[in-house]
PDB file of N, CA and C in Angstrom:
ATOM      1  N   UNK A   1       0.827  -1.193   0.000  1.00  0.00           N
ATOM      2  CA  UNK A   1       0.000   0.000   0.000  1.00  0.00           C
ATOM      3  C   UNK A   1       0.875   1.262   0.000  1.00  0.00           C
ATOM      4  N   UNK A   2       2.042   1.496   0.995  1.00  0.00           N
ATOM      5  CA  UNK A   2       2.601   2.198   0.516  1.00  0.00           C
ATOM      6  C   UNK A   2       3.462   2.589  -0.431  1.00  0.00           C
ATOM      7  N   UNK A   3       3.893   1.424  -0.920  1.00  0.00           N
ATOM      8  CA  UNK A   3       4.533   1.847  -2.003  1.00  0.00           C
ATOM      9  C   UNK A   3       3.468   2.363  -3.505  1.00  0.00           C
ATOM     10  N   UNK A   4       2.219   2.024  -2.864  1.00  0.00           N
ATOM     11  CA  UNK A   4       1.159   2.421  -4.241  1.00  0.00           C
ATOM     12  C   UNK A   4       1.389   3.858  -3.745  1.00  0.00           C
ATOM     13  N   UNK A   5       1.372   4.036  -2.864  1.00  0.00           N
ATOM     14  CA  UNK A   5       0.555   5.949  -2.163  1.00  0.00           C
ATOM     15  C   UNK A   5       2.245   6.922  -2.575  1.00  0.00           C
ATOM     16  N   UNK A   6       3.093   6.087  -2.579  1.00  0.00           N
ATOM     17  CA  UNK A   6       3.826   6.854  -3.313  1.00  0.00           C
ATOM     18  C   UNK A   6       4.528   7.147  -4.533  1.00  0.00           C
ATOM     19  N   UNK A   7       4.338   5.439  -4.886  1.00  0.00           N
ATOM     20  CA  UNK A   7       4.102   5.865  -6.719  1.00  0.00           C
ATOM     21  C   UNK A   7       3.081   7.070  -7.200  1.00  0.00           C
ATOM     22  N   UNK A   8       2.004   6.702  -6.829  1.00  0.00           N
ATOM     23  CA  UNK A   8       0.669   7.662  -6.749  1.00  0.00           C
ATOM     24  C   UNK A   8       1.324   9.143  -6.845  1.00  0.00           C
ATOM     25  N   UNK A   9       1.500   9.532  -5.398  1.00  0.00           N
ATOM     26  CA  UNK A   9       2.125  10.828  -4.847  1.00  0.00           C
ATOM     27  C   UNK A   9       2.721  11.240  -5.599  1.00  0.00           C
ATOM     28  N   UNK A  10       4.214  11.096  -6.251  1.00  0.00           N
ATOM     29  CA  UNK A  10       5.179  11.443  -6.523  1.00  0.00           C
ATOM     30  C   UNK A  10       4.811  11.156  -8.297  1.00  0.00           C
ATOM     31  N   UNK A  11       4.235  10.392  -8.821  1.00  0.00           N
ATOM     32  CA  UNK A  11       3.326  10.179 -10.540  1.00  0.00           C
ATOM     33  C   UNK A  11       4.773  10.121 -10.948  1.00  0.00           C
ATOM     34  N   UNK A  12       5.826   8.492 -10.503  1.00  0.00           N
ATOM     35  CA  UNK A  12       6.857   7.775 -10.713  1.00  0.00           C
ATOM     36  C   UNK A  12       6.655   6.420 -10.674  1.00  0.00           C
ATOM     37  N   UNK A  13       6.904   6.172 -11.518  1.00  0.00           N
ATOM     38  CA  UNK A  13       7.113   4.305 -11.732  1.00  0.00           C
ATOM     39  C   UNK A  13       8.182   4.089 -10.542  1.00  0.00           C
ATOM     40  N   UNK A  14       7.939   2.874  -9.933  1.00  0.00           N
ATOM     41  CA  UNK A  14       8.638   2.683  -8.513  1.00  0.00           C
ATOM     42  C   UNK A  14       9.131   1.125  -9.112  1.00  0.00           C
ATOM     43  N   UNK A  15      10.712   0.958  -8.711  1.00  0.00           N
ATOM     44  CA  UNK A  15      11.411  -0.698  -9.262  1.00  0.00           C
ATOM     45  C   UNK A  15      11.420  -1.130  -7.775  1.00  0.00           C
ATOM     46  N   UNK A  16      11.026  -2.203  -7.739  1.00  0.00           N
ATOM     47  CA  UNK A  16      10.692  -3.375  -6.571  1.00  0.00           C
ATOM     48  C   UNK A  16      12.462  -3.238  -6.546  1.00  0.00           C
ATOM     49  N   UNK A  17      13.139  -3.153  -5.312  1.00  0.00           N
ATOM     50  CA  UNK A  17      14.658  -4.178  -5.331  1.00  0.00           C
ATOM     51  C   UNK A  17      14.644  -5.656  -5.039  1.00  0.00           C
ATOM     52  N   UNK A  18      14.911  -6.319  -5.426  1.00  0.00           N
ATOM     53  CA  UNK A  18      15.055  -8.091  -5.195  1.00  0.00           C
ATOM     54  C   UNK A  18      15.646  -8.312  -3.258  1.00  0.00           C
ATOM     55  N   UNK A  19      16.695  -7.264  -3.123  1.00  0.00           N
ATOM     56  CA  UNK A  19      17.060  -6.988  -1.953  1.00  0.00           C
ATOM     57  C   UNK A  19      16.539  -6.591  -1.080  1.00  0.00           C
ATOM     58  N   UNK A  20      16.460  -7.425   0.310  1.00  0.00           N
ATOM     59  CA  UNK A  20      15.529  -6.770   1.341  1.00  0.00           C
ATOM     60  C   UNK A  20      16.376  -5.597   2.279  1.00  0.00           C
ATOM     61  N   UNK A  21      18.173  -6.072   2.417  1.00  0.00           N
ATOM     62  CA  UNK A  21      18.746  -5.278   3.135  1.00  0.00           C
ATOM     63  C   UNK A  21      19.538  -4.103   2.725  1.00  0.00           C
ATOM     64  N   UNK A  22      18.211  -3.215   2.194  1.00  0.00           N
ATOM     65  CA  UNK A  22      18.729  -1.286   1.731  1.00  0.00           C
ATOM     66  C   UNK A  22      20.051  -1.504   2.439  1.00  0.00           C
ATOM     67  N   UNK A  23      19.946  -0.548   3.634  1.00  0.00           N
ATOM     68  CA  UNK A  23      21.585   0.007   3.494  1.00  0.00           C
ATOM     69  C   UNK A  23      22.762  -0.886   4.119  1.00  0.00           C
ATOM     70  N   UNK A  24      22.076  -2.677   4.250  1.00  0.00           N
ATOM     71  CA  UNK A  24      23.764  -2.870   4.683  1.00  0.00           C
ATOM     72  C   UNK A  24      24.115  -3.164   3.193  1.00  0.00           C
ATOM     73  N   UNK A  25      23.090  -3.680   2.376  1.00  0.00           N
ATOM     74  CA  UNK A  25      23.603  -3.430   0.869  1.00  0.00           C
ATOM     75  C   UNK A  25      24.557  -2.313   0.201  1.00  0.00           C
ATOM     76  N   UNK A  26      23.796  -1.198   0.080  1.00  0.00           N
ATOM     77  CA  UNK A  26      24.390   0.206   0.082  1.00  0.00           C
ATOM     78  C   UNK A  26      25.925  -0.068   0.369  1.00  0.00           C
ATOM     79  N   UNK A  27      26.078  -0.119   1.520  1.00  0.00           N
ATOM     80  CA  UNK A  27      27.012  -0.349   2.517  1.00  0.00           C
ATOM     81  C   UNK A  27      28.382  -0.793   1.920  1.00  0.00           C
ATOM     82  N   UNK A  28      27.954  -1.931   1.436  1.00  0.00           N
ATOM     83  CA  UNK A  28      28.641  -3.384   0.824  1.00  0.00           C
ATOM     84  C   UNK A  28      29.238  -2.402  -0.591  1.00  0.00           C
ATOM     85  N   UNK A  29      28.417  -2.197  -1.121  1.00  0.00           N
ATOM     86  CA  UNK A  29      28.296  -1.629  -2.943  1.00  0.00           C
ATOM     87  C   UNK A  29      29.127  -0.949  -2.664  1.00  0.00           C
ATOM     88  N   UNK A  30      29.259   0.610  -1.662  1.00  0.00           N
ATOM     89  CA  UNK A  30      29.894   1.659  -1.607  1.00  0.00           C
ATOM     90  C   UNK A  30      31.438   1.066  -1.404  1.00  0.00           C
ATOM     91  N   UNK A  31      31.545   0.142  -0.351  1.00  0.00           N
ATOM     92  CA  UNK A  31      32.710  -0.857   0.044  1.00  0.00           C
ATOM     93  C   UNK A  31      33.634  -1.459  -1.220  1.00  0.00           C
ATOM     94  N   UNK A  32      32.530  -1.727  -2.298  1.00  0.00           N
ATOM     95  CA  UNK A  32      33.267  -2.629  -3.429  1.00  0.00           C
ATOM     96  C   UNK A  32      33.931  -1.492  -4.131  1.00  0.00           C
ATOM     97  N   UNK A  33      32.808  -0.345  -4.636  1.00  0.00           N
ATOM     98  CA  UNK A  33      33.832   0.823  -5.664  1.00  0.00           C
ATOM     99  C   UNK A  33      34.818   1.166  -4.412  1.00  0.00           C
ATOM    100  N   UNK A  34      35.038   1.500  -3.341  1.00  0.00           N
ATOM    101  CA  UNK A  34      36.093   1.764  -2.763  1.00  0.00           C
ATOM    102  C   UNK A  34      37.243   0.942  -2.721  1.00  0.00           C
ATOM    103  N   UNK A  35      36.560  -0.189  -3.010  1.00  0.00           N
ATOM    104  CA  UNK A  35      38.124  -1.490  -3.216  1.00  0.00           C
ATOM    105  C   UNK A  35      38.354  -1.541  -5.090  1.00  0.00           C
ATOM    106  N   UNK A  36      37.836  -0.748  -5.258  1.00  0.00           N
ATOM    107  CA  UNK A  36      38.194  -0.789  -6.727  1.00  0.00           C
ATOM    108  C   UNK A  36      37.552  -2.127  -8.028  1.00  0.00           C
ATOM    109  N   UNK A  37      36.831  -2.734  -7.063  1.00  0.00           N
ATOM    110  CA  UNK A  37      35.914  -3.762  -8.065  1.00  0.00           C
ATOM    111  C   UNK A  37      35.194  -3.141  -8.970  1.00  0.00           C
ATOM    112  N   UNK A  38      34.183  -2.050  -9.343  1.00  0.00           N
ATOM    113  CA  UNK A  38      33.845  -1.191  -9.568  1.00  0.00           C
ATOM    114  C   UNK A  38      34.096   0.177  -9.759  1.00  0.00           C
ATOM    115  N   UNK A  39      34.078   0.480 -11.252  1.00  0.00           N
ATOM    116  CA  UNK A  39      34.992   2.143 -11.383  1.00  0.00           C
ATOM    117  C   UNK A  39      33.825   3.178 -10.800  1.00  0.00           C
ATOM    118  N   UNK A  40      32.829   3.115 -10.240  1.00  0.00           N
ATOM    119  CA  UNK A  40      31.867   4.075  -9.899  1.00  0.00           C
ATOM    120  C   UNK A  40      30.890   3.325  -9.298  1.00  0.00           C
ATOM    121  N   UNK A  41      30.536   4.301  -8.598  1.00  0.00           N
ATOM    122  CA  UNK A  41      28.564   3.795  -7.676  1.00  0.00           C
ATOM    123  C   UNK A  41      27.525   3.447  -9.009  1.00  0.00           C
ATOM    124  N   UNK A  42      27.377   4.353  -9.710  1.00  0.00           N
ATOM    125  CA  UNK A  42      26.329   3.751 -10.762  1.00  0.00           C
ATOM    126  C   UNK A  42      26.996   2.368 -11.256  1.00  0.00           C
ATOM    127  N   UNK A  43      28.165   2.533 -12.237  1.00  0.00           N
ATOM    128  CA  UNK A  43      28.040   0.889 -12.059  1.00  0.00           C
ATOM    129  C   UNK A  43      28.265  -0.139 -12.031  1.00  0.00           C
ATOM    130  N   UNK A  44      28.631  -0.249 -10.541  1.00  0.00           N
ATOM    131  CA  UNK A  44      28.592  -1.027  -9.128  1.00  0.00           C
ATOM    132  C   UNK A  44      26.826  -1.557  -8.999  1.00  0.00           C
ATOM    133  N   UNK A  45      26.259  -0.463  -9.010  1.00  0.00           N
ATOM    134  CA  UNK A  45      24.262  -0.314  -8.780  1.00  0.00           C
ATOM    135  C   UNK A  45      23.671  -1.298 -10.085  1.00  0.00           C
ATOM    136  N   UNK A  46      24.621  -1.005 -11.499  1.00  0.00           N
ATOM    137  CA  UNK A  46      23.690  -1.209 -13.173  1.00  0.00           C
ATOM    138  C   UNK A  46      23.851  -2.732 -12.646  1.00  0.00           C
ATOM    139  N   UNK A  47      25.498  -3.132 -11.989  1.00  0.00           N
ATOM    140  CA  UNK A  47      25.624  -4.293 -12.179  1.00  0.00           C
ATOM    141  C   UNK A  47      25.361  -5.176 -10.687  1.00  0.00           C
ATOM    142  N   UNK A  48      24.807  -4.965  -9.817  1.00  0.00           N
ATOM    143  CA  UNK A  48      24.347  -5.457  -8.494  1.00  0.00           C
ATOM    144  C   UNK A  48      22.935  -5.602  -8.698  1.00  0.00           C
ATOM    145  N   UNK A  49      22.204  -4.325  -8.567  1.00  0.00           N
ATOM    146  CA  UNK A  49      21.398  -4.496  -8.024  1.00  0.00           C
ATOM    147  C   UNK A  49      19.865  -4.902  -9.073  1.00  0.00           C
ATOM    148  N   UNK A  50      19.348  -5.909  -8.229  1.00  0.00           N
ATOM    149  CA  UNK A  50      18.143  -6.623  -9.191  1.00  0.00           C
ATOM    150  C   UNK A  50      16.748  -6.168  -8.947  1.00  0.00           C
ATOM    151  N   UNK A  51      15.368  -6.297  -9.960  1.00  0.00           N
ATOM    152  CA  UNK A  51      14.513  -6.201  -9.410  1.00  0.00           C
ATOM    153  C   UNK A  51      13.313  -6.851  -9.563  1.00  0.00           C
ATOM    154  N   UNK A  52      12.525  -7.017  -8.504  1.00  0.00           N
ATOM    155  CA  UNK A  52      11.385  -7.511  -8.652  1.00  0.00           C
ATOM    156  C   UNK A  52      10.421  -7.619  -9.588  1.00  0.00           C
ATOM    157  N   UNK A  53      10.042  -6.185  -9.779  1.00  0.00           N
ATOM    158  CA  UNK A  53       9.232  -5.737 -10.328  1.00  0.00           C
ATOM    159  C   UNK A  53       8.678  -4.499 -10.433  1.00  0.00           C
ATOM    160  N   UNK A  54       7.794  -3.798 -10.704  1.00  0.00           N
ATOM    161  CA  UNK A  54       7.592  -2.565 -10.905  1.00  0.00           C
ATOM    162  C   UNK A  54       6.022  -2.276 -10.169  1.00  0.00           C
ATOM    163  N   UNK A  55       5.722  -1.075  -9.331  1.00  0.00           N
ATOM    164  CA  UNK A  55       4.572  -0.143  -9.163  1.00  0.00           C
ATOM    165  C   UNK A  55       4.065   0.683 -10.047  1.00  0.00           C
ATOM    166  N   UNK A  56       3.594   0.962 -11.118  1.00  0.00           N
ATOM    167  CA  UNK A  56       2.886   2.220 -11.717  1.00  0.00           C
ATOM    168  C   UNK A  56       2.403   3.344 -10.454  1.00  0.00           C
ATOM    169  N   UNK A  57       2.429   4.450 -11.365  1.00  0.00           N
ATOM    170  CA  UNK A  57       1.133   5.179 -10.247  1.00  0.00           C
ATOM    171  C   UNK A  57      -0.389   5.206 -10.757  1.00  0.00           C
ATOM    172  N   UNK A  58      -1.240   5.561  -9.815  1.00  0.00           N
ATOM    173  CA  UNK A  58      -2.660   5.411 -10.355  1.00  0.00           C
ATOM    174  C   UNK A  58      -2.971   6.466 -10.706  1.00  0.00           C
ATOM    175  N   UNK A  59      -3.234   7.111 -12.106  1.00  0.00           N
ATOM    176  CA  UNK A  59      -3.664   8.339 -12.339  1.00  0.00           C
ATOM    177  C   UNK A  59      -4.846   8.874 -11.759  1.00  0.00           C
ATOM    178  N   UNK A  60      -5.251   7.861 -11.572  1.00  0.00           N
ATOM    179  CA  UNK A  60      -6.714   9.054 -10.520  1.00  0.00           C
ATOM    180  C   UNK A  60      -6.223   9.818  -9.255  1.00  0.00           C
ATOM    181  N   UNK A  61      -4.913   8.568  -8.419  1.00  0.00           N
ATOM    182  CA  UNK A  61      -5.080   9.078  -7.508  1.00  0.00           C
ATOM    183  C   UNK A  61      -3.689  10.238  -7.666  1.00  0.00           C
ATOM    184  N   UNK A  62      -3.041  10.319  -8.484  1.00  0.00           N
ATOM    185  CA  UNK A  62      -1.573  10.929  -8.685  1.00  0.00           C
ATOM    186  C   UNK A  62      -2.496  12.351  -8.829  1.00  0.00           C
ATOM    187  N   UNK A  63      -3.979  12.367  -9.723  1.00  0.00           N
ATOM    188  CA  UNK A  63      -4.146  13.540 -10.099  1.00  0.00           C
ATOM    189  C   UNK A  63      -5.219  14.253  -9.102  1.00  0.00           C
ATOM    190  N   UNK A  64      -5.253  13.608  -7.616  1.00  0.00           N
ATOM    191  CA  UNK A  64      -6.003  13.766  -6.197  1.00  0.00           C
ATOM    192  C   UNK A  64      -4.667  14.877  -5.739  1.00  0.00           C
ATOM    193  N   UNK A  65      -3.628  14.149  -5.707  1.00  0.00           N
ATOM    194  CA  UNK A  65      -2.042  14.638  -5.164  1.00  0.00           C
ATOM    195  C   UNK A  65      -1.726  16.039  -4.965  1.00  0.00           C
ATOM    196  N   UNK A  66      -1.911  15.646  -6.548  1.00  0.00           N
ATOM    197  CA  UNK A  66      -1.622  17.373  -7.499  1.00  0.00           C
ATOM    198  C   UNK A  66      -2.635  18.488  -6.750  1.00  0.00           C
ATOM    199  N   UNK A  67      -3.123  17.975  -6.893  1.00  0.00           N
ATOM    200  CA  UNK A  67      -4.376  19.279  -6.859  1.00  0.00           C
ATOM    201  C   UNK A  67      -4.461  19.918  -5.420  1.00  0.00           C
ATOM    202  N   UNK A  68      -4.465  18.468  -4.298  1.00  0.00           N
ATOM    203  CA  UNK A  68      -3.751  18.579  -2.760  1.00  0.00           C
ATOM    204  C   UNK A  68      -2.454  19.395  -2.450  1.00  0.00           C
ATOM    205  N   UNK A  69      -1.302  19.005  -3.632  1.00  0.00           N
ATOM    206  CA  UNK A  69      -0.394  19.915  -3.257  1.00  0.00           C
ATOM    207  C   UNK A  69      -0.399  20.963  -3.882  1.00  0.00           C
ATOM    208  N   UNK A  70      -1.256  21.347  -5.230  1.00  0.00           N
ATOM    209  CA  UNK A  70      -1.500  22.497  -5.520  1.00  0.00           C
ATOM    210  C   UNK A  70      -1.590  23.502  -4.445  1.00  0.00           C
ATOM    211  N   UNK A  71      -2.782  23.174  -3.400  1.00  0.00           N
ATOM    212  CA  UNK A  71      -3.567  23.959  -2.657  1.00  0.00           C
ATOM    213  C   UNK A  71      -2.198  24.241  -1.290  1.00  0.00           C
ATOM    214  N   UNK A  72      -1.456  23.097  -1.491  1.00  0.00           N
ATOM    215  CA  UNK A  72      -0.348  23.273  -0.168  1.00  0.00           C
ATOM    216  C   UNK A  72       0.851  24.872  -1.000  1.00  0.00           C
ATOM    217  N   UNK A  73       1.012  24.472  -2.061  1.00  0.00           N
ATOM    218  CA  UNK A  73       2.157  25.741  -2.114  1.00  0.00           C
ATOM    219  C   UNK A  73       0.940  26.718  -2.463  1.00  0.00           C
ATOM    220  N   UNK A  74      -0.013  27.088  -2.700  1.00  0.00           N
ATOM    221  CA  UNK A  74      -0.507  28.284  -2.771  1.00  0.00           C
ATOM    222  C   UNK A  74      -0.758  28.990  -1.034  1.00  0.00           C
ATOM    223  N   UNK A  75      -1.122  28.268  -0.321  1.00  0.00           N
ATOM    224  CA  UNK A  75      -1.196  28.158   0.978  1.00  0.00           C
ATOM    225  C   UNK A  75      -0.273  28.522   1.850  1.00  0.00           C
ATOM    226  N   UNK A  76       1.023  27.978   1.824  1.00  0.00           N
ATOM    227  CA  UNK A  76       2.396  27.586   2.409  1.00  0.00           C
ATOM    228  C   UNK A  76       3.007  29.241   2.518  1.00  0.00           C
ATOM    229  N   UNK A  77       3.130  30.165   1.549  1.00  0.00           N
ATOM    230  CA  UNK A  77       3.621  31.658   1.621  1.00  0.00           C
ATOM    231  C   UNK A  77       2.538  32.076   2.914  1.00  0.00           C
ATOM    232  N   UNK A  78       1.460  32.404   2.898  1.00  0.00           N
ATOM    233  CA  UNK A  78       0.684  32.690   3.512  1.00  0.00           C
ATOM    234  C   UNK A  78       0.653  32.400   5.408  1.00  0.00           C
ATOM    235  N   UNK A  79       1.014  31.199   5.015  1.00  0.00           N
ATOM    236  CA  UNK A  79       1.071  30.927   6.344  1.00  0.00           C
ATOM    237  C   UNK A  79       2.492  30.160   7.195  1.00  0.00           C
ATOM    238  N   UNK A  80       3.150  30.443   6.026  1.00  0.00           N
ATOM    239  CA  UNK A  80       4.180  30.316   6.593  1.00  0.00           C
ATOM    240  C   UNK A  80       5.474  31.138   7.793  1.00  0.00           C
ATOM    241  N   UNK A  81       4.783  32.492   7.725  1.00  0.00           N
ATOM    242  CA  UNK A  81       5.346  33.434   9.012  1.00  0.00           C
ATOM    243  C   UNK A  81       4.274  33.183   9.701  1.00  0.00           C
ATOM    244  N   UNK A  82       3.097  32.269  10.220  1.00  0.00           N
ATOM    245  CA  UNK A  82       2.237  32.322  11.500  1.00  0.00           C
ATOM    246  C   UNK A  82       2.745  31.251  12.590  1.00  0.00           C
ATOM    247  N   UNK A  83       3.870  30.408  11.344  1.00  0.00           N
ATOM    248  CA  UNK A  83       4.527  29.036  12.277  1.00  0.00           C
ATOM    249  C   UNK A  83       5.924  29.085  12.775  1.00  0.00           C
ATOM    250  N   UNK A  84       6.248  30.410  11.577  1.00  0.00           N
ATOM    251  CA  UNK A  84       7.747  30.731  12.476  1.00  0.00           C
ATOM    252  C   UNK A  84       8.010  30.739  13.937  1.00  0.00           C
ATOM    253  N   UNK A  85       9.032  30.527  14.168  1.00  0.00           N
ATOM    254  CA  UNK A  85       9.763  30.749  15.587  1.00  0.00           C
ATOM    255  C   UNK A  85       8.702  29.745  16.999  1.00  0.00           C
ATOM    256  N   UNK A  86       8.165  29.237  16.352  1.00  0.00           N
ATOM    257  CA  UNK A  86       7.664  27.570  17.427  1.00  0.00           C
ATOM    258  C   UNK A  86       8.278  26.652  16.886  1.00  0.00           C
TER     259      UNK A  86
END
């Protein structure tokens, strides 16, 4: 579910990773281009990392988002010196 609400949100195709452990992965990858197995992080990443599969976003709800955060930056100037300094 969340990964729908933020495909949705953000109106980005989202890649499943095959990997469950983000950053001791990370970790590892950053470890290998530093030992020189890899001439760079990208690709170290093209050639590691696998994926599941893919999220779409739902255009109905991507175009709920918009319109929500429309109303947030028209909003946000306005009331943004009433929250200063708390």
């Amino acid at each position: 579910l969340w990964r729908r609400i933020l495909s949705s949100a953000l109106n980005l195709t989202l890649k499943i990773p095959r990997a469950e452990e983000g950053p001791a992965y990370g970790a590892a990858i950053l470890a290998m281009v530093a030992d020189g197995l890899y001439p760079n992080v990208f690709e170290a990443c093209n050639r590691l990392i696998k994926f599941d599969g893919l999220i779409l976003p739902d255009a109905g709800l991507s175009s709920e988002y918009d319109k929500k955060y429309e109303k947030f930056r028209r909003l946000y100037p306005a009331l943004k010196s009433f929250y200063d300094g708390d």
